[in-house]
N, C-alpha and C. Protein backbone atom coordinates (compact mmCIF):
# COMPACT_ATOMS: atom_id res chain seq x y z
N UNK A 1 0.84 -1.17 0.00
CA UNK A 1 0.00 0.00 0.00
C UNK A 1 0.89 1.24 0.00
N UNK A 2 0.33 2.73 -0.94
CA UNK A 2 1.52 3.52 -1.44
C UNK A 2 0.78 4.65 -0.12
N UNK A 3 1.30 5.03 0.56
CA UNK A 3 0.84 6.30 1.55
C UNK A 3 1.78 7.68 0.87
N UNK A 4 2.38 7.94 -0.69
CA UNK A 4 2.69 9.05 -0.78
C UNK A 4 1.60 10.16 -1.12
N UNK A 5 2.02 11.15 -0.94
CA UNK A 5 1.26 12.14 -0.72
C UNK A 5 1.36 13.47 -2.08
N UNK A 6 2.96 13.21 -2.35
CA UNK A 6 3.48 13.98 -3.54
C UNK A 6 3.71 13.20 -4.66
N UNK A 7 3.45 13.62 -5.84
CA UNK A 7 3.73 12.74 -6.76
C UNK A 7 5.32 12.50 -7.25
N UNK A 8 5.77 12.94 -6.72
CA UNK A 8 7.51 13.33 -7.02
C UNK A 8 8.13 12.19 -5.73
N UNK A 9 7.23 11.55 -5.01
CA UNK A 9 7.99 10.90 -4.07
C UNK A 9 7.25 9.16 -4.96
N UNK A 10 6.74 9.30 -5.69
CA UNK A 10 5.83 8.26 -6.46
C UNK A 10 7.33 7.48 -6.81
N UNK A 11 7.41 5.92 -7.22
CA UNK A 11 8.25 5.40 -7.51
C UNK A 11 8.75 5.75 -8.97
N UNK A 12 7.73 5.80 -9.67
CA UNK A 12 8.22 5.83 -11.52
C UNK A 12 8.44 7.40 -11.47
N UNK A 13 7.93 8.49 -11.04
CA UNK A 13 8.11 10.08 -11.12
C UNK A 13 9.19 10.22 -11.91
N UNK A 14 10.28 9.64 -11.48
CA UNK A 14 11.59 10.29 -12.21
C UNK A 14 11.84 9.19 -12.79
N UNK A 15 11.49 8.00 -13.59
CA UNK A 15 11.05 7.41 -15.06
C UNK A 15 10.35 8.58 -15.80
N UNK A 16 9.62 9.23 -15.40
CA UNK A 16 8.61 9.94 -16.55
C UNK A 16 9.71 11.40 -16.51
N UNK A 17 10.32 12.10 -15.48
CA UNK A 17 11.47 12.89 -15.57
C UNK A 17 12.53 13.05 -16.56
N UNK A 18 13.30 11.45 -16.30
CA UNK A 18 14.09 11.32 -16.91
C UNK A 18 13.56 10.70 -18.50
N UNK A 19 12.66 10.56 -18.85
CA UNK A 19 12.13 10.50 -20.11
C UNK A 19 11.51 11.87 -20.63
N UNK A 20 11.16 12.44 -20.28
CA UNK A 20 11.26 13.98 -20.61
C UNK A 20 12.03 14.81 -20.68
N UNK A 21 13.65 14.61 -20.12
CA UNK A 21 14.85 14.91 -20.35
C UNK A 21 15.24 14.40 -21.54
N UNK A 22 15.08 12.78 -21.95
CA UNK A 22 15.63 12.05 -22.98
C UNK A 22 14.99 12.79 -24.24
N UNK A 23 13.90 12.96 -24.23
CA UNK A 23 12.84 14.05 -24.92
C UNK A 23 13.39 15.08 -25.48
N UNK A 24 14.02 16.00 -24.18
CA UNK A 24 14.43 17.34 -24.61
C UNK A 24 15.81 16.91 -25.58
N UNK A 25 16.59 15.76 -25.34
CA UNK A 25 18.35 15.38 -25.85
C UNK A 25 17.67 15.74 -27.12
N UNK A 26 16.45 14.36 -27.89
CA UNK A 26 16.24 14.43 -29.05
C UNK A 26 15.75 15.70 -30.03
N UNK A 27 15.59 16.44 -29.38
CA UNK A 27 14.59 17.71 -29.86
C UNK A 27 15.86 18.05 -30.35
N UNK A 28 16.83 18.76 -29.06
CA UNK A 28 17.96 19.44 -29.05
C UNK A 28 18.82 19.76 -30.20
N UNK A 29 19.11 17.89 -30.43
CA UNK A 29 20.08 17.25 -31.78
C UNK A 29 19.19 17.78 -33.08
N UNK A 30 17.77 17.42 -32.90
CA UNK A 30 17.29 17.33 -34.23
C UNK A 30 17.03 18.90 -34.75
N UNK A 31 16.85 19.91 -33.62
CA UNK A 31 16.81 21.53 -33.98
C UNK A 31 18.02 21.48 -34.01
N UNK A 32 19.11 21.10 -34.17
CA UNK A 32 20.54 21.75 -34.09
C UNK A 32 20.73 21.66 -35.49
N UNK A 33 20.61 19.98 -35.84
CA UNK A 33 21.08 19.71 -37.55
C UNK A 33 19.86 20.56 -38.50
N UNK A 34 18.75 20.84 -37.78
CA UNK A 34 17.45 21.57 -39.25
C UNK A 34 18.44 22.93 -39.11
N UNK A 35 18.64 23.33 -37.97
CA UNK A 35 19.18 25.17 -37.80
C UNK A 35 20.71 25.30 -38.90
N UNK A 36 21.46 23.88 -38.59
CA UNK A 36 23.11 23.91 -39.56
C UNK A 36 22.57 23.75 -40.85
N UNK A 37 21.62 23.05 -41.25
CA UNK A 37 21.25 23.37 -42.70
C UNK A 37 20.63 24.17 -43.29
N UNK A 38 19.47 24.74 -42.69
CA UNK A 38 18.97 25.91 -42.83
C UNK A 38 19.44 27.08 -42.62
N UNK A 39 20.56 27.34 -41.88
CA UNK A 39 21.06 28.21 -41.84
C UNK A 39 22.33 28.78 -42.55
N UNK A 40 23.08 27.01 -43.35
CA UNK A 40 24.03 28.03 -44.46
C UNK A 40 23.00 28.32 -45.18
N UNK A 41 21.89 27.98 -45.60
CA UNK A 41 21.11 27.88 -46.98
C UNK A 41 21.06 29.89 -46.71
N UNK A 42 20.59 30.09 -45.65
CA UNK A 42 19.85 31.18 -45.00
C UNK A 42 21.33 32.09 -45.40
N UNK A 43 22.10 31.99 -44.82
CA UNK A 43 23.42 32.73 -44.89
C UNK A 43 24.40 32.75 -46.03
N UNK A 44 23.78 31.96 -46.99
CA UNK A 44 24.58 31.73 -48.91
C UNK A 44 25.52 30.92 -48.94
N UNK A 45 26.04 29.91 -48.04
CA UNK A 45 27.18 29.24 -47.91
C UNK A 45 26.89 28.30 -48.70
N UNK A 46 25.46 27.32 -48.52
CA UNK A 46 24.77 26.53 -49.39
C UNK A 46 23.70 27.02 -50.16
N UNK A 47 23.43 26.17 -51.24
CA UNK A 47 22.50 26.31 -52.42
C UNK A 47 21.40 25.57 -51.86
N UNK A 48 20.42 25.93 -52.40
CA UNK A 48 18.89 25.22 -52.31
C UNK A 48 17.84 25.96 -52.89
N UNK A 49 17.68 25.68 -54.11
CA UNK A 49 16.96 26.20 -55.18
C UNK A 49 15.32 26.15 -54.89
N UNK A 50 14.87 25.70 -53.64
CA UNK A 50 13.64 25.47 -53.99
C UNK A 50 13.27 25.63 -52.13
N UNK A 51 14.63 25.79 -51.44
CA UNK A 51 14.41 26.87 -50.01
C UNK A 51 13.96 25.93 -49.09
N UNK A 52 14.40 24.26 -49.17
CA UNK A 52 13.26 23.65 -48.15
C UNK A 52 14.09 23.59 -47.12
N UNK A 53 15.42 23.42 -47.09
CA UNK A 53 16.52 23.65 -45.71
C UNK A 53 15.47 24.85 -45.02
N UNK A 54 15.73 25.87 -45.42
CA UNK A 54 15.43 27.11 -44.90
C UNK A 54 14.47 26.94 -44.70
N UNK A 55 13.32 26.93 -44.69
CA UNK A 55 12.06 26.78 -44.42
C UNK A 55 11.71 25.72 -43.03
N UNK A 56 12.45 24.32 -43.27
CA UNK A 56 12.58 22.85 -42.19
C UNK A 56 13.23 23.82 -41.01
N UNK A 57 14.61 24.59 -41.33
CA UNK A 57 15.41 25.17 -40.00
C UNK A 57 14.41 26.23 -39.17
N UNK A 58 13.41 26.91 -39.96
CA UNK A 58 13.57 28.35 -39.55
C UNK A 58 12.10 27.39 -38.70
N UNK A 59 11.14 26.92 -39.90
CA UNK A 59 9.84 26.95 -39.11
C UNK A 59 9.93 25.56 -38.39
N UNK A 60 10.62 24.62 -38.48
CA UNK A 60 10.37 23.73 -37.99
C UNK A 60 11.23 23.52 -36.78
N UNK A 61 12.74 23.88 -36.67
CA UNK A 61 14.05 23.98 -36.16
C UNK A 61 13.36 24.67 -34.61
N UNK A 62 13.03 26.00 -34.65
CA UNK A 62 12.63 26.37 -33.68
C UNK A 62 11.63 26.24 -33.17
N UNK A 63 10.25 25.71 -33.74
CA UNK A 63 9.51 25.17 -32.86
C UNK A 63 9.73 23.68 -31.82
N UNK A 64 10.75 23.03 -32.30
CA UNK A 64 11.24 21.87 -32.05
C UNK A 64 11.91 22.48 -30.42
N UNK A 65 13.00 23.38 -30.79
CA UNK A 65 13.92 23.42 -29.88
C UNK A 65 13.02 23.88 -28.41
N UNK A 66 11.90 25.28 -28.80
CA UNK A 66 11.25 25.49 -27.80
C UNK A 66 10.17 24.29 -27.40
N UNK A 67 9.94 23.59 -27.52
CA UNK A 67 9.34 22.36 -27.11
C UNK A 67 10.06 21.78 -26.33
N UNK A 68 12.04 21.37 -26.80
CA UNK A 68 12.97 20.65 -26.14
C UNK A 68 12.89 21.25 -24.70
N UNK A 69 12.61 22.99 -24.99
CA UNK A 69 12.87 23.58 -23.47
C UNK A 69 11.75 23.36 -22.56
N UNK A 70 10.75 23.08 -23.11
CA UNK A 70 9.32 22.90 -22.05
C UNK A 70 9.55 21.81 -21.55
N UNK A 71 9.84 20.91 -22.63
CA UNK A 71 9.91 19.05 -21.64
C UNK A 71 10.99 19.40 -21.12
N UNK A 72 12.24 20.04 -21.03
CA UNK A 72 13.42 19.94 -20.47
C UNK A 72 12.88 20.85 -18.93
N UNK A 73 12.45 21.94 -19.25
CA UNK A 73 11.39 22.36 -17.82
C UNK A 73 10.86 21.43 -17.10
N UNK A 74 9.77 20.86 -17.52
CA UNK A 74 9.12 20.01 -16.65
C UNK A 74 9.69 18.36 -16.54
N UNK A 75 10.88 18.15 -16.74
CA UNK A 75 11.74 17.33 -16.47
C UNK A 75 12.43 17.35 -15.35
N UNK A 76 12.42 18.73 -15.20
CA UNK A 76 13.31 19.45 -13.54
C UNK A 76 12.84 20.10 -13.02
N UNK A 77 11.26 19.74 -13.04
CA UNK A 77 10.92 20.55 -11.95
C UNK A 77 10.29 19.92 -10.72
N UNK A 78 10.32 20.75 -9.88
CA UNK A 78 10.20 20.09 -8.51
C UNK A 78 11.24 19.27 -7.78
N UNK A 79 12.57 18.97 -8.35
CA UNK A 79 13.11 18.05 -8.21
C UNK A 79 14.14 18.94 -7.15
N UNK A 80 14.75 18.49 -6.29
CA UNK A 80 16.34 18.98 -5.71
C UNK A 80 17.29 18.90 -6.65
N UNK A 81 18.33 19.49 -6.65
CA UNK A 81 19.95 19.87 -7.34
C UNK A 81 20.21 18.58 -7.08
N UNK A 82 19.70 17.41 -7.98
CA UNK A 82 20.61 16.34 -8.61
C UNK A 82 21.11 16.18 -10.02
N UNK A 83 21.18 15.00 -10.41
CA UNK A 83 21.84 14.58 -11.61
C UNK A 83 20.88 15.34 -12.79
N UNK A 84 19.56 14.79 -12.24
CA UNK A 84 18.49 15.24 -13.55
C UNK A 84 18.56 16.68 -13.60
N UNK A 85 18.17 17.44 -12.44
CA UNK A 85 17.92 18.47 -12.55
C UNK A 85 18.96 19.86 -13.18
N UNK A 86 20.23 19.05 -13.04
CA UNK A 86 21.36 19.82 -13.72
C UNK A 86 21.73 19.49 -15.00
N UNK A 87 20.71 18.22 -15.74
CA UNK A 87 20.92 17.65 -16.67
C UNK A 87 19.79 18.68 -17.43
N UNK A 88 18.65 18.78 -16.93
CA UNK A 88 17.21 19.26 -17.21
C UNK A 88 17.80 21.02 -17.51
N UNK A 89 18.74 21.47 -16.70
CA UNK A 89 18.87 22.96 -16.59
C UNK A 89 19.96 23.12 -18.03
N UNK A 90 20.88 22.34 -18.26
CA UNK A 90 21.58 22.45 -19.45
C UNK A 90 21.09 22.18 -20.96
N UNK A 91 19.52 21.20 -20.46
CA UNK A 91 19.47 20.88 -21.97
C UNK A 91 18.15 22.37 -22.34
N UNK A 92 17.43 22.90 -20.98
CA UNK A 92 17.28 24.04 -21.46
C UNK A 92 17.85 25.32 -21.84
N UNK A 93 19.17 25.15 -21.45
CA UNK A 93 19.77 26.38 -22.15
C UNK A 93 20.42 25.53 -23.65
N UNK A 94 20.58 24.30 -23.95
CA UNK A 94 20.83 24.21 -24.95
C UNK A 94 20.26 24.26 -26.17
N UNK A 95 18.87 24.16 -25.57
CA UNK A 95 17.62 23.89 -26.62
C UNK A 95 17.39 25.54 -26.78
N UNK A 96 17.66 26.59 -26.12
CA UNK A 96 17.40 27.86 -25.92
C UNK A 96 18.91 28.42 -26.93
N UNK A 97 19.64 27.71 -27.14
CA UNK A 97 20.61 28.95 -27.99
C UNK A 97 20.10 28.38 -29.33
N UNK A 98 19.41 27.68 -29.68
CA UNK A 98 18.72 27.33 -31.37
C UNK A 98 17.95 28.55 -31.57
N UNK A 99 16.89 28.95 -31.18
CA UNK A 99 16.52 30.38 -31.42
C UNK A 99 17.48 31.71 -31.34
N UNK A 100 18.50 31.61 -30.35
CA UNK A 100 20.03 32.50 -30.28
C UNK A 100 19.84 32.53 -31.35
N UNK A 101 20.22 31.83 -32.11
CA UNK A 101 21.35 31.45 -33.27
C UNK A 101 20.69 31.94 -34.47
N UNK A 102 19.47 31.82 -34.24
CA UNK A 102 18.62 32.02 -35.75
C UNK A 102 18.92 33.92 -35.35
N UNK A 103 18.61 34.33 -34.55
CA UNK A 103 18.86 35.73 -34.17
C UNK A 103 19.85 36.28 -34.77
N UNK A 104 21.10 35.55 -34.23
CA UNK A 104 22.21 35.75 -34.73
C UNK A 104 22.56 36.14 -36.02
N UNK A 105 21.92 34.96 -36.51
CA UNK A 105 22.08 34.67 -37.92
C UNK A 105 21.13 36.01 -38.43
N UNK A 106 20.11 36.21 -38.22
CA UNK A 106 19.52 37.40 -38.57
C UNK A 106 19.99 39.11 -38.43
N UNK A 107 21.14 39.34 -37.63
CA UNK A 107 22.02 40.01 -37.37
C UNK A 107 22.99 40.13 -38.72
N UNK A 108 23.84 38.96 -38.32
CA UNK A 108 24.71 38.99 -39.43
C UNK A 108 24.13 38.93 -40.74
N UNK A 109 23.20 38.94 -41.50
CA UNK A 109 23.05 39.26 -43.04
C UNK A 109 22.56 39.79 -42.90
């Protein structure tokens, strides 16, 4: 019989944590490679006659990454300064410099 009271003291809690971290990894990777292709296309380094890099990076790249940061949020939250939660705090700033970058990139040309 379970007498917890918080769901964070629940046995699986940080199964569903740490799968919402694993969540944010995949987002992370997959906005990183749409943003590197879309973004020489975007910046003239590469060709693409018909703009679909650019289009996959810009509209798809960053909705991805800010998603990575919500599950990477609620991956660490509630939790104490452990493994996850410092895992959870990096993959939201990592998932957070993919929009940087498009900025950036909008700067420089």
């Amino acid at each position: 019989m379970s007498t917890t009271n918080r769901e964070e003291e629940a046995p699986g809690y940080q199964y569903v944590q740490a799968f919402a971290i694993l969540v944010s990894i995949i987002a992370c990777v997959s906005a990183a490679i749409m943003t590197y292709k879309g973004g020489s296309v975007y910046l003239g380094i590469a060709t693409d006659p018909y703009g679909r890099d650019l289009v996959v990076g810009a509209w798809v790249g960053i909705p991805t990454a800010l998603a990575g940061t919500i599950s990477a949020y609620l991956g660490g939250q509630g939790r104490n300064w452990d493994l996850l939660r410092y895992a959870a705090a990096l993959m939201m700033l990592l998932n957070l410099l993919v929009p940087l970058a498009w900025i950036i990139m909008a700067l420089i040309k």
